[in-house]
Protein backbone atom coordinates (compact mmCIF):
# COMPACT_ATOMS: atom_id res chain seq x y z
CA UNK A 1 99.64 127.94 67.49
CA UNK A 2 102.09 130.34 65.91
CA UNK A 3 104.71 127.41 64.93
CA UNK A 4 102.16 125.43 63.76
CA UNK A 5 101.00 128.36 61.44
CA UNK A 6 104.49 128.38 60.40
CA UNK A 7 104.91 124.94 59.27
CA UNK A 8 101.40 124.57 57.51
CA UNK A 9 102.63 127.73 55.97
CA UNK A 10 105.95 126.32 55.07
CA UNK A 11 104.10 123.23 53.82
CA UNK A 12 102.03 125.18 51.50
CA UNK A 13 105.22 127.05 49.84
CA UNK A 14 106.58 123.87 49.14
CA UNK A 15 103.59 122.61 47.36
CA UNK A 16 102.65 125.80 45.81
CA UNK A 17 101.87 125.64 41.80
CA UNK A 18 104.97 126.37 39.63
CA UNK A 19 104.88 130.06 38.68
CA UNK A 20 105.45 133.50 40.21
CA UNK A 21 103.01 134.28 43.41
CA UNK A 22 101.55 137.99 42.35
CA UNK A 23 100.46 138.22 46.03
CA UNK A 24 99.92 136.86 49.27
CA UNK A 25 98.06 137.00 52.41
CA UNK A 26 98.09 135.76 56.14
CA UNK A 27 95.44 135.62 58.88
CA UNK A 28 95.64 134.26 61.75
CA UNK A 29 92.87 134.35 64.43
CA UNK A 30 92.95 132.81 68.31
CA UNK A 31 89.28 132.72 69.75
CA UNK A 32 86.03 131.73 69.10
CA UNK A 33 83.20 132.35 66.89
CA UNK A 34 85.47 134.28 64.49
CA UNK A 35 85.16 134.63 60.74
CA UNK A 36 88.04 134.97 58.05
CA UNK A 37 87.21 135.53 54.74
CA UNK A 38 89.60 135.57 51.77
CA UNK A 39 88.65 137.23 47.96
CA UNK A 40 91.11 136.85 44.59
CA UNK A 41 90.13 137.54 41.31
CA UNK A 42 93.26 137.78 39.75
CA UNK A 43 95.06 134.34 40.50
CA UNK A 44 98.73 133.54 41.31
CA UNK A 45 98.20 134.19 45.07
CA UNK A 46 98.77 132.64 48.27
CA UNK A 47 96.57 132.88 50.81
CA UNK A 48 96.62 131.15 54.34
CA UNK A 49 93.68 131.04 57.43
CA UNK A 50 95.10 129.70 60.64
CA UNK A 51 92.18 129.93 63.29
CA UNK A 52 92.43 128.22 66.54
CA UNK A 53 89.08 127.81 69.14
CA UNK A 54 85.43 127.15 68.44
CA UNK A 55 82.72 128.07 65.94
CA UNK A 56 85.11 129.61 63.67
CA UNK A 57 84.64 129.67 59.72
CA UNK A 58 86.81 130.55 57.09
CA UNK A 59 85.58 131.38 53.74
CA UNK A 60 88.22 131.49 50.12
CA UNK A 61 87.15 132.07 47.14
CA UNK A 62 89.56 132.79 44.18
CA UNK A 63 89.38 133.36 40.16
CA UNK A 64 91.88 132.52 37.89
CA UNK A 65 94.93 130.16 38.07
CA UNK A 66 97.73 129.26 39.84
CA UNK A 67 96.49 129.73 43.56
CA UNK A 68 97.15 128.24 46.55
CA UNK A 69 94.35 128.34 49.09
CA UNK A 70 95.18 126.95 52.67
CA UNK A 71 92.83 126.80 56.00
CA UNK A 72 94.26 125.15 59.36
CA UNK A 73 91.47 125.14 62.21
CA UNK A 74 92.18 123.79 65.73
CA UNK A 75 89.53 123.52 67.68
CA UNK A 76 85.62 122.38 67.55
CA UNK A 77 82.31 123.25 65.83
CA UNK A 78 84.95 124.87 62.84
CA UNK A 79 83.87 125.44 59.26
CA UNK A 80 85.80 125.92 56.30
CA UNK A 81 84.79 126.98 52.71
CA UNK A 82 86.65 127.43 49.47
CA UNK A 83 85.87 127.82 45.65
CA UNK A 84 88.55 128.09 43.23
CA UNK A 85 87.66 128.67 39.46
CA UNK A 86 90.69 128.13 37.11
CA UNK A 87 93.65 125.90 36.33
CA UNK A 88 96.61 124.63 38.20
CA UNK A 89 95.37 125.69 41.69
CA UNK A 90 96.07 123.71 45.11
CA UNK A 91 93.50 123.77 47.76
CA UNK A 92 94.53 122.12 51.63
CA UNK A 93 92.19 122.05 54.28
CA UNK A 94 93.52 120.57 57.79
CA UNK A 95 91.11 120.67 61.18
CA UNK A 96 92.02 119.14 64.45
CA UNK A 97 89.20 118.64 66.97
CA UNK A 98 85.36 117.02 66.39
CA UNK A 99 82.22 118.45 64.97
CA UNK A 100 84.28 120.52 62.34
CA UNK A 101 83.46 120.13 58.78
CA UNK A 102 85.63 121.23 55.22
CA UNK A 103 84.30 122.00 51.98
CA UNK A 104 85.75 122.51 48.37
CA UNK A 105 84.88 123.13 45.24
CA UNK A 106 87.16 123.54 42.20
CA UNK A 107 86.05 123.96 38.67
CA UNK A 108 89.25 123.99 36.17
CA UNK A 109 92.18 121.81 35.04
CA UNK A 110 95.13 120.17 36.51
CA UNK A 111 93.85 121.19 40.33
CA UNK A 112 94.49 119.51 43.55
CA UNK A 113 92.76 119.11 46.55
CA UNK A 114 93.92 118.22 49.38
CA UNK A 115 91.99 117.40 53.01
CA UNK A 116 93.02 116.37 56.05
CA UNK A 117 90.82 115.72 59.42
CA UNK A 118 91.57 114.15 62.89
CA UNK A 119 88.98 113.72 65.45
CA UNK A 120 85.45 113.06 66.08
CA UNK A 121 82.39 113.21 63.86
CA UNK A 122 83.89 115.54 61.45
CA UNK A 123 82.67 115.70 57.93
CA UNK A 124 84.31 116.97 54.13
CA UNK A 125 82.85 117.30 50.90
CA UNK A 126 85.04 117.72 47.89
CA UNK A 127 83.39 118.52 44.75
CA UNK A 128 85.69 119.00 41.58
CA UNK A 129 84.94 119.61 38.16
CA UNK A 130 87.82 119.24 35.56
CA UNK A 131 90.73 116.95 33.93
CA UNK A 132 94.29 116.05 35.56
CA UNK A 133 92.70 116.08 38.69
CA UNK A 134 94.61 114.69 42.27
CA UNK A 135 92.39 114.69 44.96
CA UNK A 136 93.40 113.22 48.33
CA UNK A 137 91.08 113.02 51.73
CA UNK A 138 92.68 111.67 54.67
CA UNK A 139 90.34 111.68 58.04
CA UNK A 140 91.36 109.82 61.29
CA UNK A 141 88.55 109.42 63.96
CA UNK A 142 85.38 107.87 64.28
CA UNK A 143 81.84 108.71 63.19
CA UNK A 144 83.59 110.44 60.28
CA UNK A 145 81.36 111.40 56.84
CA UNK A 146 83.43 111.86 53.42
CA UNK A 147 81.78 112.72 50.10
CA UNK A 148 83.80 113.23 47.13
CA UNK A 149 82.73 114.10 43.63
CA UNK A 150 84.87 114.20 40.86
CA UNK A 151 83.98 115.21 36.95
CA UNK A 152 85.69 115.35 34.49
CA UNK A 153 85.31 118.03 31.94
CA UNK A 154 83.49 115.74 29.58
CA UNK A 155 80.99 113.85 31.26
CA UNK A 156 79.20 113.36 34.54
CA UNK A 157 80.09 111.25 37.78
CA UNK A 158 80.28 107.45 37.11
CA UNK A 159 80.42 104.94 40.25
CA UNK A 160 79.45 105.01 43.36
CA UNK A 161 80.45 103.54 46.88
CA UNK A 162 78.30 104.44 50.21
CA UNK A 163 79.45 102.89 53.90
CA UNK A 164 78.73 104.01 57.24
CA UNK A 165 78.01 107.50 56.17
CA UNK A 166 80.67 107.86 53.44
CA UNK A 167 80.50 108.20 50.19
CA UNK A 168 82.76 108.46 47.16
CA UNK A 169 81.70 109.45 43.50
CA UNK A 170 84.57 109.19 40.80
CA UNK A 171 84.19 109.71 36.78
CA UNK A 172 86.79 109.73 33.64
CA UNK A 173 85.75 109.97 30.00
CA UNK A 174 89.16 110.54 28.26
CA UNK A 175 92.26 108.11 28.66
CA UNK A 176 94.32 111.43 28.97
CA UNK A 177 93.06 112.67 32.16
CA UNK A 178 95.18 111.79 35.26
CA UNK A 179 92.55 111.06 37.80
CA UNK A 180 93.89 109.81 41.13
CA UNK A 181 91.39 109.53 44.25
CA UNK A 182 92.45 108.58 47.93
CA UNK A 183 90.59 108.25 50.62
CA UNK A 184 91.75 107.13 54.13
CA UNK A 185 90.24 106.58 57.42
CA UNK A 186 91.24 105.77 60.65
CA UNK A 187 90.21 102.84 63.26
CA UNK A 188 86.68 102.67 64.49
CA UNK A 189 85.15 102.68 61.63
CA UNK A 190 83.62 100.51 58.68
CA UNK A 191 85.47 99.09 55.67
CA UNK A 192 84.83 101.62 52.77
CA UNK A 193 82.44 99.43 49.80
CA UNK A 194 83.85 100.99 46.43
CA UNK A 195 81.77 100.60 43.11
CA UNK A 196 83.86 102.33 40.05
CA UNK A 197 82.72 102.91 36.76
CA UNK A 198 84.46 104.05 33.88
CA UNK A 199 83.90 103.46 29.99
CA UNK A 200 85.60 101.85 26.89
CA UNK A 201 88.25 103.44 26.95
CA UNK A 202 88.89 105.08 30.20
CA UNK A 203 90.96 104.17 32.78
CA UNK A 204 90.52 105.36 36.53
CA UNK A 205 92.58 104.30 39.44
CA UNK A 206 91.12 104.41 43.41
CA UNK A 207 93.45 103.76 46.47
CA UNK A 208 91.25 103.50 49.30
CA UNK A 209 94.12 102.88 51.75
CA UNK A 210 92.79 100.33 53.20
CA UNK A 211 93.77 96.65 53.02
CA UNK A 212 89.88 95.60 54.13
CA UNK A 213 88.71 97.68 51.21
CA UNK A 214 86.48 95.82 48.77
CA UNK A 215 86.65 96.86 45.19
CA UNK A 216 83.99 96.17 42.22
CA UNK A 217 84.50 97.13 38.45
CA UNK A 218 81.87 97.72 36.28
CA UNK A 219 81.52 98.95 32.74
């Protein structure tokens, strides 16, 4: 447990935002039913939640910019939470086990969000609300349940796609915003049915990862 602390923690250095970290904090927790919470409102931090056993839940919640939020659960039954409000923040989430679920939300500009899942009937939800977004959800299981919503600053969620329990909602309004959406899963379950929308002048880009994916664009 303690190397693999050490190399999600080493992961998230590497990928931090570019600027100074102010501060930075580390818990780690081996058990069950434990909580971890984690409270910034001044930005520039780094904070990682390693928990390994059951029924744990981790809850981050940051304001301001340049963060790095992290959460690595082992284990089943797990629950993580985190809301970051500001610019240029990362947020990863990885669980190993079944039943666990992740959730995000980010409000700001130039955030990423990243998710990671392997196992059984796990579920994440990944709602972000900005421009220059990068947004990537990997899960590897079966009876798996992804729902991503992306808006841009300007305008509301365009597009749609919705297959054995997943769905993906995706939106750009301005040819200026980098929007890149990924979503992968692993054998055992269905193709994932994409629907993307986008205007005039917008351009949006989806990578499924999967070659048996079935794209449709509509104005």
């Amino acid at each position: 447990m303690f190397r693999s602390f050490i190399l999600f923690a080493a992961f998230c250095l590497i990928n931090a935002p570019q600027g100074s970290i102010a501060q930075e904090a580390y818990i780690v927790q081996v058990g069950s039913q434990n909580d971890a919470a984690n409270l910034d409102l001044t930005g520039e931090s780094l904070a990682v939640i390693a928990q390994k056993g059951a029924h744990n839940k981790s809850v981050q919640l940051s304001a301001g910019g340049s963060n790095l939020l992290a959460t690595a659960q082992i284990g089943d039954h797990n629950r993580s939470g985190t809301a970051v409000f500001g610019n240029q923040n990362f947020v990863a989430t990885a669980q190993l086990g079944f039943a666990n679920h992740a959730s995000a939300l980010v409000v700001g500009g130039n955030n990423s969000v990243s998710t990671v899942q392997v196992g059984f009937a796990n579920g994440s939800d990944v709602a972000l609300f900005g421009s220059n977004a990068q947004v990537n959800v990997e899960q590897t299981g079966a009876l798996l349940h992804s729902s991503l919503v992306v808006t841009d600053q300007y305008g509301g969620p365009g597009g749609s796609t919705k297959s054995a329990g997943n769905s993906l909602h995706a939106g750009q309004s301005a040819l200026s915003d980098g929007l890149s959406v990924g979503v992968v899963q692993g054998a055992g379950d269905a193709p994932v049915n994409a629907m993307v929308s986008r205007d005039s002048a917008g351009n949006i880009m989806i990578r499924p990862g999967s070659a048996t994916t079935v794209l449709k664009l509509g104005n």
